[in-house]
C-alpha atoms as a PDB file:
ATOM      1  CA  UNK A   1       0.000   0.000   0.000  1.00  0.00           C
ATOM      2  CA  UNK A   2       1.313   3.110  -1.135  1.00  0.00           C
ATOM      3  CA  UNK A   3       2.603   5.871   1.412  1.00  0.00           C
ATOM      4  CA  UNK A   4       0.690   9.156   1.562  1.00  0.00           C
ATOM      5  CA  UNK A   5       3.860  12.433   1.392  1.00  0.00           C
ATOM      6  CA  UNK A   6       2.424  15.408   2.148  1.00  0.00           C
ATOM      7  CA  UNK A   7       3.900  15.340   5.615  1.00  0.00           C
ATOM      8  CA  UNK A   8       7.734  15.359   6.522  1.00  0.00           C
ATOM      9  CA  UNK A   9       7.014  12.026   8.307  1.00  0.00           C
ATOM     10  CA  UNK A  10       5.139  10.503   5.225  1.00  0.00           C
ATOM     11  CA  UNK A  11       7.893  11.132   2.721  1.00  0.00           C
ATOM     12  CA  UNK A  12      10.202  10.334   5.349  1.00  0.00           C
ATOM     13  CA  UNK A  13       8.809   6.590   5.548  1.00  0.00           C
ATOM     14  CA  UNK A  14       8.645   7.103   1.554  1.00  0.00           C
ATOM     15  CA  UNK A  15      12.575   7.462   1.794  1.00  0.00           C
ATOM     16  CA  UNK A  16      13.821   5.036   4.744  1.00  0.00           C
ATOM     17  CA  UNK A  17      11.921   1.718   5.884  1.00  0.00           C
ATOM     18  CA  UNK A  18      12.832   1.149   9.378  1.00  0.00           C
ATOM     19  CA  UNK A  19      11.905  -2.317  10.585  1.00  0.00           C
ATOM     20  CA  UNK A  20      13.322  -3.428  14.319  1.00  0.00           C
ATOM     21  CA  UNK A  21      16.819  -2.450  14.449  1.00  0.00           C
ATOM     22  CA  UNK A  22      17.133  -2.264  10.577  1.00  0.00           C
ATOM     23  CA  UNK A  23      17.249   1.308   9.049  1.00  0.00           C
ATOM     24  CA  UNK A  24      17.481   1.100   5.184  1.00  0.00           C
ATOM     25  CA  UNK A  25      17.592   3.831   2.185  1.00  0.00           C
ATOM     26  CA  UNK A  26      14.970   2.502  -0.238  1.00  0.00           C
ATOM     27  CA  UNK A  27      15.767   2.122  -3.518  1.00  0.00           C
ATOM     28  CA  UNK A  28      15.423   5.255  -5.376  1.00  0.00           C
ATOM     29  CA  UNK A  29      14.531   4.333  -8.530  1.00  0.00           C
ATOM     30  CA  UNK A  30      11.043   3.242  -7.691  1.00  0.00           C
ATOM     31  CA  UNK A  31       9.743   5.994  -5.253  1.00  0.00           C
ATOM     32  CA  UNK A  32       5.940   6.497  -5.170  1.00  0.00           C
ATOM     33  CA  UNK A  33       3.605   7.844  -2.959  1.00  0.00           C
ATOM     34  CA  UNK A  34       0.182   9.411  -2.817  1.00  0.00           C
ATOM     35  CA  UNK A  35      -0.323  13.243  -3.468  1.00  0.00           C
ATOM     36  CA  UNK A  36      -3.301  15.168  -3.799  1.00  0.00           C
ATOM     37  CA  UNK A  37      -3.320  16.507  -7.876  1.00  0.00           C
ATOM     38  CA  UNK A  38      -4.652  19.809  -8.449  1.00  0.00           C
ATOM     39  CA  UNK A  39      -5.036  19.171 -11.947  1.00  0.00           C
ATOM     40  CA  UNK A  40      -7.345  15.961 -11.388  1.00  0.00           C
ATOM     41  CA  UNK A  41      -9.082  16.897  -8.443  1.00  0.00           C
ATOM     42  CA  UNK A  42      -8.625  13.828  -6.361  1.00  0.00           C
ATOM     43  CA  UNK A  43      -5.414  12.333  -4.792  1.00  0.00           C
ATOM     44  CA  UNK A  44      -3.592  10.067  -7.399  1.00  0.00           C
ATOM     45  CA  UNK A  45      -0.178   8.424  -7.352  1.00  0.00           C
ATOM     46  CA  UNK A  46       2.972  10.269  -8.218  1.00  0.00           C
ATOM     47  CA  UNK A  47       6.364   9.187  -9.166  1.00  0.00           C
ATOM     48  CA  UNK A  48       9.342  10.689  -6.817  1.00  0.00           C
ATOM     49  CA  UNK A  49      12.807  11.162  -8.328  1.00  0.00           C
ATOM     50  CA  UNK A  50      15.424  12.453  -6.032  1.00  0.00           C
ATOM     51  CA  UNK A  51      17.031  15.784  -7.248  1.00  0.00           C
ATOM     52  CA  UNK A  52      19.930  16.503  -4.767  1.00  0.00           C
ATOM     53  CA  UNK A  53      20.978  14.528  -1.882  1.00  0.00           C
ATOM     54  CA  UNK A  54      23.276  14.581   0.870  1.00  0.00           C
ATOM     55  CA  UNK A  55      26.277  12.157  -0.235  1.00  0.00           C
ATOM     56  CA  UNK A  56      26.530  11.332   2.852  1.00  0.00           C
ATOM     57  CA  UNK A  57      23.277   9.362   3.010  1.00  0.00           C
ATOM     58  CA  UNK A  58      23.568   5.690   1.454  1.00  0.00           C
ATOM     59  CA  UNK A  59      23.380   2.189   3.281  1.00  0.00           C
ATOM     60  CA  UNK A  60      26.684   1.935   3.762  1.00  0.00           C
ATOM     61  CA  UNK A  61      26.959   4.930   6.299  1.00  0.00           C
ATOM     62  CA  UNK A  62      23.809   4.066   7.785  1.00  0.00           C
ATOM     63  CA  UNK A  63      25.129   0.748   9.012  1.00  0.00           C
ATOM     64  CA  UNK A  64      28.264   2.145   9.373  1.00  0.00           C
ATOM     65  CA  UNK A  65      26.248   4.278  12.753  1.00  0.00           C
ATOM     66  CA  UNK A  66      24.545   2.005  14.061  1.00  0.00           C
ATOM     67  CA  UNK A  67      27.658  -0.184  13.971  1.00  0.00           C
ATOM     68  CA  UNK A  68      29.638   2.775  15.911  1.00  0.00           C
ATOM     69  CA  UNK A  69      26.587   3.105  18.179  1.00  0.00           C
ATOM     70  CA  UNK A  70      26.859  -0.578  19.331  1.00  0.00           C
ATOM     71  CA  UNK A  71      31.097   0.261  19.543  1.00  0.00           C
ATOM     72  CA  UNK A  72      30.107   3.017  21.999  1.00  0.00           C
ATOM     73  CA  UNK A  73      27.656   1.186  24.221  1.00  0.00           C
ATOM     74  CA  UNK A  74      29.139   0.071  27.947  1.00  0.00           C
ATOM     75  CA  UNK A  75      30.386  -3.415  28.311  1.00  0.00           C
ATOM     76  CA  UNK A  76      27.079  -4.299  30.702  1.00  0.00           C
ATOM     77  CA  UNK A  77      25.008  -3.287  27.414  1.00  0.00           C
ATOM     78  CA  UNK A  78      27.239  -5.335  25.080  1.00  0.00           C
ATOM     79  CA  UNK A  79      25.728  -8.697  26.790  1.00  0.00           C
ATOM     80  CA  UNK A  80      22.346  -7.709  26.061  1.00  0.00           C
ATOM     81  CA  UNK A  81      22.637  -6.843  22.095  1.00  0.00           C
ATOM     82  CA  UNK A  82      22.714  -9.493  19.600  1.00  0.00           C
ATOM     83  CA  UNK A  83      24.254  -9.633  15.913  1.00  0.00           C
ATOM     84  CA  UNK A  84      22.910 -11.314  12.974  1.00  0.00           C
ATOM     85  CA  UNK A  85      21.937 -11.479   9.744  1.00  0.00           C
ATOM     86  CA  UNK A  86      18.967 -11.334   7.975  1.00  0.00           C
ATOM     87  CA  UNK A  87      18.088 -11.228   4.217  1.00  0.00           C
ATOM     88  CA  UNK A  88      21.511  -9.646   4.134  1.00  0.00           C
ATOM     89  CA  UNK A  89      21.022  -6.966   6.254  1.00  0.00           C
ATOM     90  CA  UNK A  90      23.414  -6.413   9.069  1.00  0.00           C
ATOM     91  CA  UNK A  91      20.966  -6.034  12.502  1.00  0.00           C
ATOM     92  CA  UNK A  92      21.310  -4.734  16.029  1.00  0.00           C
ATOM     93  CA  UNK A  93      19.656  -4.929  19.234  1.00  0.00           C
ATOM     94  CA  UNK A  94      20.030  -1.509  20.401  1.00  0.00           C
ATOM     95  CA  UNK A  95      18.653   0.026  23.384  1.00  0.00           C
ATOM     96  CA  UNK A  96      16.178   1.973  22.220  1.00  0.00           C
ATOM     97  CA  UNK A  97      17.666   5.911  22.883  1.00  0.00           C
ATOM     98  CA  UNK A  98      20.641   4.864  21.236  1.00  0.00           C
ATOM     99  CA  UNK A  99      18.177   3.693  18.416  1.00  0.00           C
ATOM    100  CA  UNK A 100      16.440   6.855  18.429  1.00  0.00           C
ATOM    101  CA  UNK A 101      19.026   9.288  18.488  1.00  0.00           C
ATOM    102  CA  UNK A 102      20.899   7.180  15.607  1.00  0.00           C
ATOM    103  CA  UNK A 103      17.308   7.682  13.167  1.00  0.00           C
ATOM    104  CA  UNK A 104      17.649  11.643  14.326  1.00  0.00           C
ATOM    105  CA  UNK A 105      21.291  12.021  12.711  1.00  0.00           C
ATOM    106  CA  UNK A 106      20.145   9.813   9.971  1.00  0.00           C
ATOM    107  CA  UNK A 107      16.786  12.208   9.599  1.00  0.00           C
ATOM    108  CA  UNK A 108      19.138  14.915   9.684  1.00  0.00           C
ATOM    109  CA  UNK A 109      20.999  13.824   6.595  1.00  0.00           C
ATOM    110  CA  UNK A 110      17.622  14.482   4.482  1.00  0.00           C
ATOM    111  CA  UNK A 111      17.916  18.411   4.885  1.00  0.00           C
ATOM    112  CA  UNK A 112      18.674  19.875   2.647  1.00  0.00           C
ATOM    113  CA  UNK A 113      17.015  17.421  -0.523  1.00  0.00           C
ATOM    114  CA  UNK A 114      15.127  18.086  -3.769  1.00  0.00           C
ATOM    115  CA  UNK A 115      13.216  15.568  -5.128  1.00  0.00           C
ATOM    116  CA  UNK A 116      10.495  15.926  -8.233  1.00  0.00           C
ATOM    117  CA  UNK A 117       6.957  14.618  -8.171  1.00  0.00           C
ATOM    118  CA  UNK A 118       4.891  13.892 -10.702  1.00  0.00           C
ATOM    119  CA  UNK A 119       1.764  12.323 -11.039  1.00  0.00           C
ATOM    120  CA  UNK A 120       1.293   9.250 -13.012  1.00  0.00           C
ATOM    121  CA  UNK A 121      -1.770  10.420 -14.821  1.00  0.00           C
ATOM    122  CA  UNK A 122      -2.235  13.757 -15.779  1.00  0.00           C
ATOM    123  CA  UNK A 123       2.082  14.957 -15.517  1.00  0.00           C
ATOM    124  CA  UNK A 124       1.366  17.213 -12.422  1.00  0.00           C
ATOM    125  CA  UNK A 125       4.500  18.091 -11.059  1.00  0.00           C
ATOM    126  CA  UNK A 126       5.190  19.263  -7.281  1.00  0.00           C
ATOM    127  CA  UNK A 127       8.597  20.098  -6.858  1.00  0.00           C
ATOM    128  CA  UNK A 128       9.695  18.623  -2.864  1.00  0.00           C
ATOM    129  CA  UNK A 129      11.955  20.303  -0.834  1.00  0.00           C
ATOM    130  CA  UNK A 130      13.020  18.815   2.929  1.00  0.00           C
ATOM    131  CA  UNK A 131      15.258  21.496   4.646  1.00  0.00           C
ATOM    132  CA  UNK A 132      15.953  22.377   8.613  1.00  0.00           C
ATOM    133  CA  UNK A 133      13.157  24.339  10.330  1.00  0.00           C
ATOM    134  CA  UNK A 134      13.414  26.954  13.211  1.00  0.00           C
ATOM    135  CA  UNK A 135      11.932  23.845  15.636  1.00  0.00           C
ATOM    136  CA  UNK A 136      11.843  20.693  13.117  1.00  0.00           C
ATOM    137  CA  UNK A 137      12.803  18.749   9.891  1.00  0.00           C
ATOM    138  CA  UNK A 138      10.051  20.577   7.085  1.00  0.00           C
ATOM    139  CA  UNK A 139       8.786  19.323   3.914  1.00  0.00           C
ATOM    140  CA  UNK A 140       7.701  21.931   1.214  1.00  0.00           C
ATOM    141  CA  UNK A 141       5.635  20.659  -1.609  1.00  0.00           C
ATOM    142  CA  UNK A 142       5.462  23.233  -4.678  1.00  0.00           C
ATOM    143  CA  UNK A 143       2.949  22.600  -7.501  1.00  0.00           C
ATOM    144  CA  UNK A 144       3.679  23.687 -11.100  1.00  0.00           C
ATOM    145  CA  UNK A 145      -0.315  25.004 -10.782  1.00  0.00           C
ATOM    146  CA  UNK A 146      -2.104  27.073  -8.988  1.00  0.00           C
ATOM    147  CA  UNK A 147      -5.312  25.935  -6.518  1.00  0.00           C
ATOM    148  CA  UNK A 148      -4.285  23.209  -4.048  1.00  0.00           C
ATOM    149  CA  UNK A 149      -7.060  21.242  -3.226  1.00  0.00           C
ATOM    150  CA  UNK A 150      -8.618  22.630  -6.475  1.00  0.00           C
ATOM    151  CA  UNK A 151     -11.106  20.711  -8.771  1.00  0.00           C
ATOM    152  CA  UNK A 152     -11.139  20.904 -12.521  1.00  0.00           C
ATOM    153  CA  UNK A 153     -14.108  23.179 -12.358  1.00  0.00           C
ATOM    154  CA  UNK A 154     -13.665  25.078  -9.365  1.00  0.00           C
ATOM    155  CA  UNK A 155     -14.172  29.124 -10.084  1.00  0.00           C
ATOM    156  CA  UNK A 156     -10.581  30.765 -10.274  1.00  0.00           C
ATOM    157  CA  UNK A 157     -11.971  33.189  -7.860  1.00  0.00           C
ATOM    158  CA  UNK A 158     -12.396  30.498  -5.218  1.00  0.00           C
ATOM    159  CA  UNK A 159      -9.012  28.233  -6.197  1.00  0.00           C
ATOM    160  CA  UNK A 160      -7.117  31.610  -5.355  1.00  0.00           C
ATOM    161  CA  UNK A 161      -7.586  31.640  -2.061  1.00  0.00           C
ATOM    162  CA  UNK A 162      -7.213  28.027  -2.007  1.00  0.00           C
ATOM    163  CA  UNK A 163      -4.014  28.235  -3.495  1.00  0.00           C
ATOM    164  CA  UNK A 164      -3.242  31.113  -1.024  1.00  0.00           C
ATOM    165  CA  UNK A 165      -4.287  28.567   1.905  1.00  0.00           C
ATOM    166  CA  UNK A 166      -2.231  25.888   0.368  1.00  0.00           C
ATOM    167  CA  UNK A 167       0.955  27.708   0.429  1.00  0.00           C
ATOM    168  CA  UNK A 168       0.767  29.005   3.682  1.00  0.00           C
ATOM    169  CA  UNK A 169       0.217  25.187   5.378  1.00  0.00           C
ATOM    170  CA  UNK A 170       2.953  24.259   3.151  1.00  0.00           C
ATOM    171  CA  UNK A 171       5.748  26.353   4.691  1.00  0.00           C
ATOM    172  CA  UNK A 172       3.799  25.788   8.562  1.00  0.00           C
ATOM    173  CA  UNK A 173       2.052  28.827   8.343  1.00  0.00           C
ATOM    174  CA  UNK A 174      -1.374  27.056   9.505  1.00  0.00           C
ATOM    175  CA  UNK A 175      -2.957  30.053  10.973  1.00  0.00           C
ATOM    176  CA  UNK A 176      -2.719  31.888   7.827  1.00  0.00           C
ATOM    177  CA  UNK A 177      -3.684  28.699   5.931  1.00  0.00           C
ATOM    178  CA  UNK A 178      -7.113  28.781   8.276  1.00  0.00           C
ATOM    179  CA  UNK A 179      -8.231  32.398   7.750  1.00  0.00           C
ATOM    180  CA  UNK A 180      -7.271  31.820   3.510  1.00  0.00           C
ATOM    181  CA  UNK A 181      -9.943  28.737   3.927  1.00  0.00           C
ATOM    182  CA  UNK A 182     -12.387  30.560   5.694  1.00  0.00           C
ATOM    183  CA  UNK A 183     -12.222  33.079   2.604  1.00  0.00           C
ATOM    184  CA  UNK A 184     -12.166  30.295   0.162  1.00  0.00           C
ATOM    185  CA  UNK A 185     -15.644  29.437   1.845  1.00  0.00           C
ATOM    186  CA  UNK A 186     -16.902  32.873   1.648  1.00  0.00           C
ATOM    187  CA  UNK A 187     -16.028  32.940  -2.196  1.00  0.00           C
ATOM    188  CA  UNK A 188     -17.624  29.516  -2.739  1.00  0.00           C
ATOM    189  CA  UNK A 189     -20.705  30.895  -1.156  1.00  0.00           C
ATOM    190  CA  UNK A 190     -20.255  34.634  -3.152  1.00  0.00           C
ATOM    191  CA  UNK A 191     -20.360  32.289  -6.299  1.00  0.00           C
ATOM    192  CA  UNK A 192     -23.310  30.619  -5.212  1.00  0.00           C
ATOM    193  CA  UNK A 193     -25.194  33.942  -5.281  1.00  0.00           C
ATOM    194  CA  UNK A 194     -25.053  34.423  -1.224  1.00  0.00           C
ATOM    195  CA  UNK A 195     -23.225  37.608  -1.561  1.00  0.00           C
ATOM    196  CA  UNK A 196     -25.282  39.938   1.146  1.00  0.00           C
ATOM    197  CA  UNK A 197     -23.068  40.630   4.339  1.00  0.00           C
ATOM    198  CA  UNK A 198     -20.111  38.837   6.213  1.00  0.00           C
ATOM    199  CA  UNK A 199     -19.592  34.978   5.887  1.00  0.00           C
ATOM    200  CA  UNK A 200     -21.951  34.652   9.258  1.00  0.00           C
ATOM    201  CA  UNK A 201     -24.926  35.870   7.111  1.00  0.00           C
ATOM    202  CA  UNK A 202     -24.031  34.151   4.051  1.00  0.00           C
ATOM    203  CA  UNK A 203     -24.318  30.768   5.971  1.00  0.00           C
ATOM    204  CA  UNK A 204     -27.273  32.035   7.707  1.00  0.00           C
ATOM    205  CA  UNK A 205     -29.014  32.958   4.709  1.00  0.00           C
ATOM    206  CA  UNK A 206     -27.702  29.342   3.353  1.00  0.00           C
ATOM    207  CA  UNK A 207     -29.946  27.829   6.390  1.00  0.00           C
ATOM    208  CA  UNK A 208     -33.120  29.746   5.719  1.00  0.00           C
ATOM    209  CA  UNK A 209     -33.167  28.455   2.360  1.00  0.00           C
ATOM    210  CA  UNK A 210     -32.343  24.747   3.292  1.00  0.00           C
ATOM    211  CA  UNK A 211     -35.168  24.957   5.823  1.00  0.00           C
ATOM    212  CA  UNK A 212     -37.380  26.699   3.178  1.00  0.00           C
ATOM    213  CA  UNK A 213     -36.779  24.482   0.504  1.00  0.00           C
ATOM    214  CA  UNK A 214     -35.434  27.035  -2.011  1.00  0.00           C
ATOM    215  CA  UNK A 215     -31.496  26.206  -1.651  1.00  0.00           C
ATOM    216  CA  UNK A 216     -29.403  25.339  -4.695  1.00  0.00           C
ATOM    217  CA  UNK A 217     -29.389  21.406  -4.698  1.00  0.00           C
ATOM    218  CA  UNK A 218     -25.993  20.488  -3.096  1.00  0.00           C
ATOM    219  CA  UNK A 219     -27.182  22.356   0.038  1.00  0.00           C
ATOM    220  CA  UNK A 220     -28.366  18.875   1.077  1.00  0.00           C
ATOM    221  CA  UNK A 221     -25.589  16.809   1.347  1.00  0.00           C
ATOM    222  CA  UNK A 222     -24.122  18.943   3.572  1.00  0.00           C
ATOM    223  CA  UNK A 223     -23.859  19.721   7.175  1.00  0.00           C
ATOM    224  CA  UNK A 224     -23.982  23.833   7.643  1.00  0.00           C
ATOM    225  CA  UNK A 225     -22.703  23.324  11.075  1.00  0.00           C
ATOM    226  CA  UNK A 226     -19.395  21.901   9.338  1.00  0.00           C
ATOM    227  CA  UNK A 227     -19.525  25.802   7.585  1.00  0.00           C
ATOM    228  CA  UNK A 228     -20.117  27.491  10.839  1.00  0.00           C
ATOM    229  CA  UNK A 229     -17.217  25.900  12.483  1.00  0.00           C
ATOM    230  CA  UNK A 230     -14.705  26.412   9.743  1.00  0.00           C
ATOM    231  CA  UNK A 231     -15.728  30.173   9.986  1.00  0.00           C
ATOM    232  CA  UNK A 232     -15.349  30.297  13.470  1.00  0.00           C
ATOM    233  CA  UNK A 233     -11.913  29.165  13.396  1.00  0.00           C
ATOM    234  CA  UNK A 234     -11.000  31.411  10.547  1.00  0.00           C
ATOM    235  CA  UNK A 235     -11.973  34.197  12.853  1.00  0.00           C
ATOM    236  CA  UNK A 236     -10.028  32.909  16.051  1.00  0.00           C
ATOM    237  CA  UNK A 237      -7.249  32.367  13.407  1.00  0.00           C
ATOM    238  CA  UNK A 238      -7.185  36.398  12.833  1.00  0.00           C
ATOM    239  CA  UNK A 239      -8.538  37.718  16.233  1.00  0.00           C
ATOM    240  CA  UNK A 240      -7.010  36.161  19.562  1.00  0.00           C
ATOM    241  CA  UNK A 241      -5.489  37.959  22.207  1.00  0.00           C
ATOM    242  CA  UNK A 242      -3.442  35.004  23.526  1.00  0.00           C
ATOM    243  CA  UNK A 243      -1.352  33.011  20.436  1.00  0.00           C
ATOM    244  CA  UNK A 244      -0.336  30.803  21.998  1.00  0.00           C
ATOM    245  CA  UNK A 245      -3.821  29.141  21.355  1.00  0.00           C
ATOM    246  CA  UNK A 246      -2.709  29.219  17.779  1.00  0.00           C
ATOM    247  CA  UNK A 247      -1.208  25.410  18.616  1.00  0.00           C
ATOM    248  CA  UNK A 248      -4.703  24.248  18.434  1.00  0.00           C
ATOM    249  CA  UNK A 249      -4.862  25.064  14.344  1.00  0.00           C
ATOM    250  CA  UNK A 250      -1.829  22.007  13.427  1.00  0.00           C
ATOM    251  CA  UNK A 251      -1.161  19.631  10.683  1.00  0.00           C
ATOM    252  CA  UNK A 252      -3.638  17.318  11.656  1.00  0.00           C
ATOM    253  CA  UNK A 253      -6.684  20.445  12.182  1.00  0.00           C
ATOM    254  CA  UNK A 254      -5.687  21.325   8.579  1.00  0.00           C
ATOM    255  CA  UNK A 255      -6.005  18.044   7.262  1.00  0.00           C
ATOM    256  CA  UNK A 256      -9.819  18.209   8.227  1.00  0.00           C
ATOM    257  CA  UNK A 257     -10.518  21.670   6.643  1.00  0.00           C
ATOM    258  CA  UNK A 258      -8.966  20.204   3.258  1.00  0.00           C
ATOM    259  CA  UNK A 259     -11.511  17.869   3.520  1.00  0.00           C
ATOM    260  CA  UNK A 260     -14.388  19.664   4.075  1.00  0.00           C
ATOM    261  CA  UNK A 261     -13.553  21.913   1.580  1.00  0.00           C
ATOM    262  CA  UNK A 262     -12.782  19.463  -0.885  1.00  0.00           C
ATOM    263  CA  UNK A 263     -16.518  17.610  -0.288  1.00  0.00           C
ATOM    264  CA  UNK A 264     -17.925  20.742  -0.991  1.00  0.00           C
ATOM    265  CA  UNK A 265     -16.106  21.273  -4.440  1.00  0.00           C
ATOM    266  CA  UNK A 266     -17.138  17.836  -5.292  1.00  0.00           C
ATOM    267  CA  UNK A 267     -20.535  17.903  -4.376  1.00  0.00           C
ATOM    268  CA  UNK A 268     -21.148  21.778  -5.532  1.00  0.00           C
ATOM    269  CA  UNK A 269     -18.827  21.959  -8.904  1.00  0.00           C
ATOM    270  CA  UNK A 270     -17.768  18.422  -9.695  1.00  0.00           C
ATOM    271  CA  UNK A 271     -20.545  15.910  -9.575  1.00  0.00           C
ATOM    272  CA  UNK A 272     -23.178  18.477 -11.239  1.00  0.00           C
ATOM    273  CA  UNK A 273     -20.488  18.579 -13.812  1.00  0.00           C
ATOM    274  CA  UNK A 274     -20.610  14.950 -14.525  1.00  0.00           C
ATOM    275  CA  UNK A 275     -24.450  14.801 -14.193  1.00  0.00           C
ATOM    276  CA  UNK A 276     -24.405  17.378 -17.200  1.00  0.00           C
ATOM    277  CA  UNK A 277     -22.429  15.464 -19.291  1.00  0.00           C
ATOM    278  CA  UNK A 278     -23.686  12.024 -18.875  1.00  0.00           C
ATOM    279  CA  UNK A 279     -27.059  13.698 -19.421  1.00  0.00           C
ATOM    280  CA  UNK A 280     -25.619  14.972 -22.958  1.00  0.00           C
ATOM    281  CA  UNK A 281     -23.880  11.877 -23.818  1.00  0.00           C
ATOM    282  CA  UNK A 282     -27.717  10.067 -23.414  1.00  0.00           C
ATOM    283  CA  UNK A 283     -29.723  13.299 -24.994  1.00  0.00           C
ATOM    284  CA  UNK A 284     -26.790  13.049 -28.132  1.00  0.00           C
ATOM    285  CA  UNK A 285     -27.348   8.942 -28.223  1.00  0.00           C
ATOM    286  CA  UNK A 286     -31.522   9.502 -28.040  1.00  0.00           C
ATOM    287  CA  UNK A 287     -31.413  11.765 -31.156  1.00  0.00           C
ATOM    288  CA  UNK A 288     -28.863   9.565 -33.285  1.00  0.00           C
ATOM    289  CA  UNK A 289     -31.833   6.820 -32.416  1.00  0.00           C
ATOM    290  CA  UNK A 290     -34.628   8.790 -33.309  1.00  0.00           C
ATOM    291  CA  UNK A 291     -33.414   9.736 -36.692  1.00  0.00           C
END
């Protein structure tokens, strides 16, 4: 099962398979993972080729650390770690903070590293970039389109500030990344003719018409309170007084917002899309039988 990347530990595991005591450089000739593709609007598999690359980071110096770990470990510890071999691969039993600490220097070897994506259907390309954060080991992924989580039919109006949301989580910016989704929301809506007042009365408005029964058709496969939240955390995104409470909007808060705003480009742009042209491709076959 292929590896989802779009997180320094996901292209991390893409790069090095750790299994007990064995840490291994994969081969890089047949690197793939799973990345979401602007370009066809759903996550597909890419291709990753590896640009530049520390020298320094091959098998041979991998074992070559672990090997000096178990060299620097106390006598006592000796007796308790065992050699062998398996498939070839030179193991340890090492305690496991020695372990750790070894994977950290080894981690550190990735920064910096340019690799290219590209996905296997439609020649997307992202180009990857793994360098040394203020506080942590980063992963940059930089499309050769505009959007992000874009569809193919999404309004440019609304993949702008998707796009503008997608580069700011991309470089760790996540509470910029939260207020640019709260504005791609309040453009989806603008396109959807709710364009009186803020984004509060645009979903409000929204609700009346769901209850009334005169909102636009996708209105009913979705949950307005999902819309209410993601606006209130675009606002506490913007306006806090303590920032510290910015913490709360992380990698894994983000994740969710992608997808709830990529259900509603599916169910608001995308499937009425292919509804329209099925309906043609039957309305086309219907006349060539009625001549």
């Amino acid at each position: 099962m292929l590896k989802d990347i779009d997180s320094i530990k996901g292209f991390r595991d893409l790069l090095i398979t750790i299994e007990g005591n064995s840490i291994t450089l994969n081969n890089v000739e047949n690197l793939k993972g799973n990345l979401y593709c602007s370009k066809c609007g759903d996550k597909r598999v890419f291709s990753v080729k590896i640009l530049y690359k520390n020298n320094s980071l091959n098998n041979e110096n991998i074992h070559q650390r672990l090997l000096n770990i178990m060299n620097s470990i106390t006598a006592n510890r000796m007796d308790q770690a065992k050699r062998g071999q398996i498939l070839g691969k030179r193991i340890f039993s090492i305690p496991k903070e020695e372990f750790s600490n070894a994977l950290k220097s080894i981690y550190h070897l990735l920064s910096p590293s340019l690799y290219e994506c590209k996905c296997l259907q439609c020649n997307m390309f992202y180009t990857a970039i793994i360098y040394r954060g203020s506080k942590e080991q980063m992963l940059v992924l930089l499309p050769d389109t505009d959007g992000g989580v874009t569809t193919p039919h999404t309004p440019e109006s609304v993949s702008y500030y998707l796009d503008q949301a997608y580069k700011a989580h991309t470089i760790g910016a996540n509470s910029a990344a939260a207020t640019m989704y709260r504005s791609s929301l309040e453009q989806i809506l603008y396109e959807q003719d709710y364009k009186k007042g803020m984004l509060g009365k645009r979903i409000k408005k929204l609700e009346e018409d769901i209850n009334n029964g005169s909102a636009p058709n996708w209105a009913s496969q979705i949950n307005i309170d999902f819309l209410e939240r993601l606006k209130e955390i675009g606002n506490s995104a913007v306006h806090t007084e303590d920032f510290r409470k910015q913490a709360i909007i992380d990698n894994n808060l983000i994740k969710n917002i992608i997808e709830i705003i990529s259900y509603l480009l599916l169910v608001i742009y995308e499937i009425p899309y292919k509804k329209n042209e099925k309906l043609k491709t039957l309305e086309i076959a219907k006349q060539m039988l009625n001549k």
